[in-house]
Protein backbone atom coordinates (compact mmCIF):
# COMPACT_ATOMS: atom_id res chain seq x y z
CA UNK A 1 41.48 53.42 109.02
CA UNK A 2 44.85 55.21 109.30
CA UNK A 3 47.99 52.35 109.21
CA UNK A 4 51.43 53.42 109.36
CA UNK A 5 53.37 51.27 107.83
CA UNK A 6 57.54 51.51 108.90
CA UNK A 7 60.00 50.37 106.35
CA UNK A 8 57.01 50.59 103.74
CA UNK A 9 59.69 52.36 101.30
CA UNK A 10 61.26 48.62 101.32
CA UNK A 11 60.76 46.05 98.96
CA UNK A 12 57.88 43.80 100.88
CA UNK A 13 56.72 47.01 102.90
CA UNK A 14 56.27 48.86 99.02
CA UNK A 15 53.91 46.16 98.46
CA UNK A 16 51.95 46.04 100.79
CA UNK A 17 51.57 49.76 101.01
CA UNK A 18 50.03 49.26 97.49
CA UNK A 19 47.27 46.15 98.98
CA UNK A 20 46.50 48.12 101.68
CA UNK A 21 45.71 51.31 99.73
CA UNK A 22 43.73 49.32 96.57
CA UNK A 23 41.42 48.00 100.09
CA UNK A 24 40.57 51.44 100.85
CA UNK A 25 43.45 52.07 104.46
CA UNK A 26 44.71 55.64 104.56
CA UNK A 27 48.00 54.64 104.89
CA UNK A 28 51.49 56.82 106.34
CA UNK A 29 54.73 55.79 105.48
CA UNK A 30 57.86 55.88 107.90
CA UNK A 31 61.45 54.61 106.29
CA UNK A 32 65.10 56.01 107.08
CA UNK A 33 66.16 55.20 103.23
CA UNK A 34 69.28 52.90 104.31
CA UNK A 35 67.98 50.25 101.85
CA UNK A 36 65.34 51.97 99.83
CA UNK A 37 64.86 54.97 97.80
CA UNK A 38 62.23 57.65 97.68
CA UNK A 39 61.32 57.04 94.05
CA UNK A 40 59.52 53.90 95.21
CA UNK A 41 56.56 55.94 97.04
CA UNK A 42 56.44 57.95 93.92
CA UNK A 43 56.26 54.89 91.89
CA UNK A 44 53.37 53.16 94.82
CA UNK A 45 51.58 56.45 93.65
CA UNK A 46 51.65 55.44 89.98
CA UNK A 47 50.08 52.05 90.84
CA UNK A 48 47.68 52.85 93.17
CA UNK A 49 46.66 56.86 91.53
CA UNK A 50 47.49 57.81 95.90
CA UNK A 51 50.94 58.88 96.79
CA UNK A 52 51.06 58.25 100.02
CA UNK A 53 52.16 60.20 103.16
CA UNK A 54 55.81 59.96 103.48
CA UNK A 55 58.65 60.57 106.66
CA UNK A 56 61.72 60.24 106.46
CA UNK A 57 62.46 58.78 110.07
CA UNK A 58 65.39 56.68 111.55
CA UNK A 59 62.79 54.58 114.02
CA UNK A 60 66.39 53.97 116.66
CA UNK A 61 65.36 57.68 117.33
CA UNK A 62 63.25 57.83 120.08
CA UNK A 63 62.41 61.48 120.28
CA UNK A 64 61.63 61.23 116.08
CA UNK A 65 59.08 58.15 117.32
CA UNK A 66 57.75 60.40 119.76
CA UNK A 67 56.75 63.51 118.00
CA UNK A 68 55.10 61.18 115.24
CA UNK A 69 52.77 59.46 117.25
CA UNK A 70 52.39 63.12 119.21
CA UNK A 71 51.07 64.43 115.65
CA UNK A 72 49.05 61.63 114.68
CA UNK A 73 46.97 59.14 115.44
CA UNK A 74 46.95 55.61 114.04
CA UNK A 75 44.68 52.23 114.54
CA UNK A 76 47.39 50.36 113.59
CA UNK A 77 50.69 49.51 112.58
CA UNK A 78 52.93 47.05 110.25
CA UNK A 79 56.25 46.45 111.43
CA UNK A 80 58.30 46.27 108.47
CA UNK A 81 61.71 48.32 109.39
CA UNK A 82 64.95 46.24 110.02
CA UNK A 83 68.27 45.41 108.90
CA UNK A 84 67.25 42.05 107.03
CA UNK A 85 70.78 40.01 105.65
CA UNK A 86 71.93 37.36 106.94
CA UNK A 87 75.20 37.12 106.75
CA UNK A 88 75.65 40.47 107.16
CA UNK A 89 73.90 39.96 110.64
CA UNK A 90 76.76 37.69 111.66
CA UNK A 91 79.60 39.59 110.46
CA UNK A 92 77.66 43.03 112.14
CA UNK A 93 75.79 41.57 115.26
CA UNK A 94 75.60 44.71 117.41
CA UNK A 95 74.36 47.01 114.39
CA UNK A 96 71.83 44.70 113.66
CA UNK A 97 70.75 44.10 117.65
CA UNK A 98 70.95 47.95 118.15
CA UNK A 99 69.47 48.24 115.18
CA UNK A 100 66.54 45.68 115.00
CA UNK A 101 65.85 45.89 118.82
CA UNK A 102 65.56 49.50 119.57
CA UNK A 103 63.43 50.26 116.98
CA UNK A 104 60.82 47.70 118.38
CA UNK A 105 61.48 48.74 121.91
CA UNK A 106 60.43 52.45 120.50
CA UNK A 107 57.63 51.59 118.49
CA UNK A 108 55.90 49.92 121.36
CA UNK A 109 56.56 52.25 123.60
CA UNK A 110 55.04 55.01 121.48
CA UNK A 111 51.86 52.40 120.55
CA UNK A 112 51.41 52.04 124.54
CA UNK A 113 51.36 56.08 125.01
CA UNK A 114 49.00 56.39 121.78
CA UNK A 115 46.81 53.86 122.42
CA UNK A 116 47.39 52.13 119.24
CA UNK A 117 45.53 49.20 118.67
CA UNK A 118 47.71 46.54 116.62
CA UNK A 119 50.84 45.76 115.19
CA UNK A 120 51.49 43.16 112.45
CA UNK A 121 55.23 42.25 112.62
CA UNK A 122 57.36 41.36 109.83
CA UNK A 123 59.01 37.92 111.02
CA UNK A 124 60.63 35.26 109.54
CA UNK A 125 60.79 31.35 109.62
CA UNK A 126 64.82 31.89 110.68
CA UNK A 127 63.15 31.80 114.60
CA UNK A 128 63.01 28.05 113.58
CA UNK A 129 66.69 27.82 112.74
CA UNK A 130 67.08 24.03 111.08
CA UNK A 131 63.39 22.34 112.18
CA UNK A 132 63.09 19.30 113.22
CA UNK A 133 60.95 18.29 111.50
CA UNK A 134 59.57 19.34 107.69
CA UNK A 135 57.49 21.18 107.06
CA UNK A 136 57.37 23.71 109.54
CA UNK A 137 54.24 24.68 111.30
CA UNK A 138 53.71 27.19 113.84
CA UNK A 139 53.95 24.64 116.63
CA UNK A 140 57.27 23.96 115.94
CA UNK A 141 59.42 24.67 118.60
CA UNK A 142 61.37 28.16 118.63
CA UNK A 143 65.17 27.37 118.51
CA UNK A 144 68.33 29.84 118.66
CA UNK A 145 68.57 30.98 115.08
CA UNK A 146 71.51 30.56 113.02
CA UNK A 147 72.37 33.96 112.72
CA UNK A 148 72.01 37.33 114.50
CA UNK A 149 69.14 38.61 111.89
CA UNK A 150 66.85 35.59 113.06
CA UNK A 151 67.62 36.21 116.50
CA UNK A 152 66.39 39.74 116.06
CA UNK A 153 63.49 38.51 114.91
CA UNK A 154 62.93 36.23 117.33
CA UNK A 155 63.37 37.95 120.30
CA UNK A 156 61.36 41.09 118.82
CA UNK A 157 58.52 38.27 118.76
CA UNK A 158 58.97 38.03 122.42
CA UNK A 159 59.14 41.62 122.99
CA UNK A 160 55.46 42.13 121.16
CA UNK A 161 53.62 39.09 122.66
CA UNK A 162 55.09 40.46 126.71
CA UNK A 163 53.72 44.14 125.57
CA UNK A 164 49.97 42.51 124.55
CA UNK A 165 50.45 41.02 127.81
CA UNK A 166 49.79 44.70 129.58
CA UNK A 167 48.26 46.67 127.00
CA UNK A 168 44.85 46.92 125.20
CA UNK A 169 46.33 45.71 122.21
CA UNK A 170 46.86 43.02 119.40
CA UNK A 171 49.77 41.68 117.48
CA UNK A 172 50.07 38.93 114.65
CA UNK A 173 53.42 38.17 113.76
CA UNK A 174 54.06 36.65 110.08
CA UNK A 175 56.81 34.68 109.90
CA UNK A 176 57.97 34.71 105.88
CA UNK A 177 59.53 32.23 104.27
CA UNK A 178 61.79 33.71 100.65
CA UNK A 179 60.00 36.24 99.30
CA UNK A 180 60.41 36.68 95.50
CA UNK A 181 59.38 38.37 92.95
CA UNK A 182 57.64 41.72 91.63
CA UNK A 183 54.51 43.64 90.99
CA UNK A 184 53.36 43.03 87.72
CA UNK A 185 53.49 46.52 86.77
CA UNK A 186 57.39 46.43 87.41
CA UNK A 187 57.03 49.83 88.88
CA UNK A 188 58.50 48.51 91.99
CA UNK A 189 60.62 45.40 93.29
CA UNK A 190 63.33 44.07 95.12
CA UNK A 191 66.43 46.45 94.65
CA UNK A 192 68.83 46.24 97.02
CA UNK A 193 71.30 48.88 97.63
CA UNK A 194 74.80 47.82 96.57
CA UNK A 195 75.72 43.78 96.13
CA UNK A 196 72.61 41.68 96.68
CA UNK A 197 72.77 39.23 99.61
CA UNK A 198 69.22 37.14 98.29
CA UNK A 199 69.67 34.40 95.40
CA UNK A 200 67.08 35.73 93.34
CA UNK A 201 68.20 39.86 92.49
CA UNK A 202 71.62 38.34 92.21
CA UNK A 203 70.50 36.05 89.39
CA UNK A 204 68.81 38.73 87.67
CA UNK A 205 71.10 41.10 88.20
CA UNK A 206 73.89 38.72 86.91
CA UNK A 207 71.82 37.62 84.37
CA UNK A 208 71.72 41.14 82.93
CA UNK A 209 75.26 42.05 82.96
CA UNK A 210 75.71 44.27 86.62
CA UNK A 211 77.22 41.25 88.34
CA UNK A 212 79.68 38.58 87.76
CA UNK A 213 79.15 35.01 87.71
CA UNK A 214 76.81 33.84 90.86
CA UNK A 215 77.90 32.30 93.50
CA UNK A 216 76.11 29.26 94.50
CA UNK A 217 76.71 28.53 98.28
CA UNK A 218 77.52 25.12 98.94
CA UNK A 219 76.73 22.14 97.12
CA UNK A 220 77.10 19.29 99.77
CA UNK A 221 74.33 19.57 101.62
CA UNK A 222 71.84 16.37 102.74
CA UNK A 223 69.23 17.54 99.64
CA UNK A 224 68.45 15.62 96.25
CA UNK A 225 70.83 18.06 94.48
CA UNK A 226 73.02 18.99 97.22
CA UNK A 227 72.01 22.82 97.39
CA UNK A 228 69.87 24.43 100.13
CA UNK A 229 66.49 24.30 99.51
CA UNK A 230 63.76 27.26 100.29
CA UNK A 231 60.03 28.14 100.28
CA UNK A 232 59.99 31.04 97.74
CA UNK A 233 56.57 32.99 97.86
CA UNK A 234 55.86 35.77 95.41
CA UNK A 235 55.87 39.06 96.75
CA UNK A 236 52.27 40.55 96.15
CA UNK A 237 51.10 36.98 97.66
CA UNK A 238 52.91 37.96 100.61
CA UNK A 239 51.60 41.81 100.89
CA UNK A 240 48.06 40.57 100.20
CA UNK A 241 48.27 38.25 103.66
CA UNK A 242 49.02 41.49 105.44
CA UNK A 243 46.09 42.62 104.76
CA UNK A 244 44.51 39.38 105.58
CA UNK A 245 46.13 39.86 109.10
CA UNK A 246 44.93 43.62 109.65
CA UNK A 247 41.14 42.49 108.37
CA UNK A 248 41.39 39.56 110.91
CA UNK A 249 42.31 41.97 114.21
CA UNK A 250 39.68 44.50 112.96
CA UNK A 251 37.02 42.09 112.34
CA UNK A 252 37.67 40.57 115.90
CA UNK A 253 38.06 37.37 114.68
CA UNK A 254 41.61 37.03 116.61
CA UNK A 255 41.85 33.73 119.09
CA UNK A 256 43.65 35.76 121.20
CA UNK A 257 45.98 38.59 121.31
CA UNK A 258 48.80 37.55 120.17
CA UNK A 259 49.15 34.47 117.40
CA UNK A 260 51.71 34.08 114.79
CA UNK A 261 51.39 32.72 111.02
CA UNK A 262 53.89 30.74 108.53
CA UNK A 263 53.58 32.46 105.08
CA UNK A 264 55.13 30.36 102.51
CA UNK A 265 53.99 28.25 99.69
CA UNK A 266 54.10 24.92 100.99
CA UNK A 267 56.70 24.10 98.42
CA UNK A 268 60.47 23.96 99.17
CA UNK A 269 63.01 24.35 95.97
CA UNK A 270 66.23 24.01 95.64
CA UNK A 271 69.19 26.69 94.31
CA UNK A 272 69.67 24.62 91.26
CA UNK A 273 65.79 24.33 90.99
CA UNK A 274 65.56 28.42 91.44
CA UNK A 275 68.19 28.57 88.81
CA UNK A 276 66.30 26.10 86.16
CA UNK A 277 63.29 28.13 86.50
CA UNK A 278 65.01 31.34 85.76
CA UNK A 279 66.59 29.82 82.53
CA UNK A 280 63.74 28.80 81.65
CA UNK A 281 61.07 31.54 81.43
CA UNK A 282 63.63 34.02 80.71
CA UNK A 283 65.94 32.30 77.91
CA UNK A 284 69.30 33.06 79.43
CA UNK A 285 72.08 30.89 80.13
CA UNK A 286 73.41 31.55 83.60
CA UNK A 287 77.08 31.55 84.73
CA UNK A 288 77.50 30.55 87.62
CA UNK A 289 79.87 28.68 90.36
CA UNK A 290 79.74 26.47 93.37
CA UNK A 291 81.50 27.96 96.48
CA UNK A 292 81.59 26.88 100.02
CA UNK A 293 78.60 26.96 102.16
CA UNK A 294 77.67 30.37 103.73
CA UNK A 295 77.53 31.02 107.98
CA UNK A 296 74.39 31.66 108.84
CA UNK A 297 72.46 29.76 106.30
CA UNK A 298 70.01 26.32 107.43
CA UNK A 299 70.50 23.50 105.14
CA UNK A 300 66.51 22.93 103.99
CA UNK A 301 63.28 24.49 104.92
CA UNK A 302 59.56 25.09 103.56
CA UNK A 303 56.33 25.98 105.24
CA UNK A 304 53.40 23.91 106.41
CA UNK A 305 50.47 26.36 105.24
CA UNK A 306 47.54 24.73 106.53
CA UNK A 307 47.10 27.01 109.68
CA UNK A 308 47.55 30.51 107.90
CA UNK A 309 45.52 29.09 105.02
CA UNK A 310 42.33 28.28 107.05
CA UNK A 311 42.60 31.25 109.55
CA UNK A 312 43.48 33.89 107.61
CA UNK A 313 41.20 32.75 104.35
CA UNK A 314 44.63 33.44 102.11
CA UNK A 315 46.39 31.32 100.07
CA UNK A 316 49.50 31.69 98.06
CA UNK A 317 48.86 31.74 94.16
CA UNK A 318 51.40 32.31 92.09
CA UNK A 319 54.23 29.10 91.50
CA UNK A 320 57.98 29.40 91.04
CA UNK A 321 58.02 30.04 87.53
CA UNK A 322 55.84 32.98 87.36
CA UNK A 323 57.70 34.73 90.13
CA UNK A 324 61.13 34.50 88.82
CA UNK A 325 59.68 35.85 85.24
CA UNK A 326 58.20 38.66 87.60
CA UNK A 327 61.56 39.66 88.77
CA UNK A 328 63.43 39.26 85.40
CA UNK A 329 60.65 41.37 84.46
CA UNK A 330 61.43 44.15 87.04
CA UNK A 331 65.51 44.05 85.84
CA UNK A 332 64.67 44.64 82.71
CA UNK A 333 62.47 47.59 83.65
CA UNK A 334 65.46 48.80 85.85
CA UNK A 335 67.68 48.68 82.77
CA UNK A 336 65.35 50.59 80.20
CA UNK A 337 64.52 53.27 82.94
């Protein structure tokens, strides 16, 4: 089968690419390069022996989205391609409504024309803002996110469960918690263009002399340690439910057209805890400071796995430790290359 993949030049969409290729998908790759570079489908090709089809394509452009679809046909999609930081989000709303928004608004209308026959949406547990209660399942009410970025995500949810409303297709939309980490090969990871807004490629980053001391946002918070605490799931645990969720639409065994999934650990850690861990399995002393809390960011939030784990047959593997020696693994390879 024939997926294209948008965003799959990024660092969860890179991954996923390389699942979906080891499983046998023929598999087309769509990214406008605003926070990725090329080398990373060269370097999917050196994991997986297949380079796969690239296009360089700004998804906001409608006519681009057009002619694509008009050239080829696809059974399916994964929604990957977004503006993804946080606080970014609330300092740049409109570019990341614009953004986020018309690109979804585009790709269904081309998978309506085409007669595409899924989507699998890149979400993210922000549509819960602070929950209730913890942890989270997918039951949990939907609440105004903290920040424009979850509200993008959130109301692109809405968007793709109204359009399975009217057409003959299916969606499943995966709503991430952290994702960490790095292949094992450390041919490809999380690089961010420019100063890293996620804890983790900060640490390594700062670890290895690019960065200054870390900041470590707020310390007051209602948590045994007083930092924000997260569900951080390793990356290749995360690309290998995506293919979970394409197998599951395929094989028919959907409940109904649209459903959504939590895919986290289970397992909520703190900053301080993150930190520990990366001392630990990498022998480095980190500098960092406490600073005030950051806009945008919920005080404490981890996944209740049960439902994704039963339906979808997929469970996260790898713990905290091994992921944060993945991505000081990566750096490193960054640093020698």
């Amino acid at each position: 089968m024939k997926i294209l993949v948008t965003g799959g030049a990024g660092y969860i969409g890179s991954h996923t690419v390389v699942e979906l290729q080891q499983q046998g998908f023929d598999v087309v790759v769509i990214d406008n390069l605003c926070n990725s570079n090329i080398e990373v489908v060269e370097n999917i090709g050196k994991i997986t022996g297949i380079a796969p089809v690239f296009e360089k394509l700004d998804m906001t452009d409608q006519q681009a989205m057009l002619d694509l679809f008009g050239r080829n046909k696809y059974d399916g999609v994964i929604h990957f391609a977004a503006l993804k930081s946080v606080p970014e989000s609330v300092d740049k709303p409109v570019e990341y409504y614009r953004n986020n928004l018309c690109a979804m608004v585009n790709l269904l209308e081309c998978m309506k024309v085409s007669g595409t026959g899924f989507v699998v949406f890149s979400s993210s547990c922000t549509v819960y803002g602070q929950p209730d209660v913890l942890p989270v399942s997918e039951t949990a009410p939907v609440k105004r996110p903290w920040s424009p970025y979850g509200n993008t995500k959130r109301i692109c949810e809405e968007m793709i469960e109204d359009f399975t409303g009217i057409a003959a297709a299916r969606a499943i939309s995966l709503r991430y918690f952290n994702p960490i980490g790095a292949h094992e090969s450390s041919f490809i990871g999380e690089l961010p263009l420019g100063i890293p807004n996620n804890l983790v490629p900060y640490i390594t980053q700062s670890a290895i002399g690019k960065r200054g001391p870390l900041k470590v946002f707020g310390d007051d918070y209602n948590t045994p340690d007083g930092t924000a605490i997260r569900d951080y799931i390793h990356v290749v645990d995360l690309a290998k439910a995506h293919v979970k969720a394409v197998d599951r639409i395929i094989e028919e065994q959907s409940n109904s057209d649209y459903e959504v999934f939590n895919l986290g650990t289970g397992q909520g850690y703190s900053v301080l805890e993150v930190i520990n861990s990366f001392e630990k399995v990498s022998g480095k002393k980190l500098d960092y400071e406490i600073v005030g809390r950051r806009p945008g960011d919920v005080e404490k939030v981890w996944a209740d796995t049960v439902y994704a784990n039963r339906e979808l047959g997929w469970k996260a593997e790898r713990d905290l430790d091994e992921m944060m020696l993945s991505a000081w693994n990566w750096e490193k390879a960054i640093a020698e290359s």
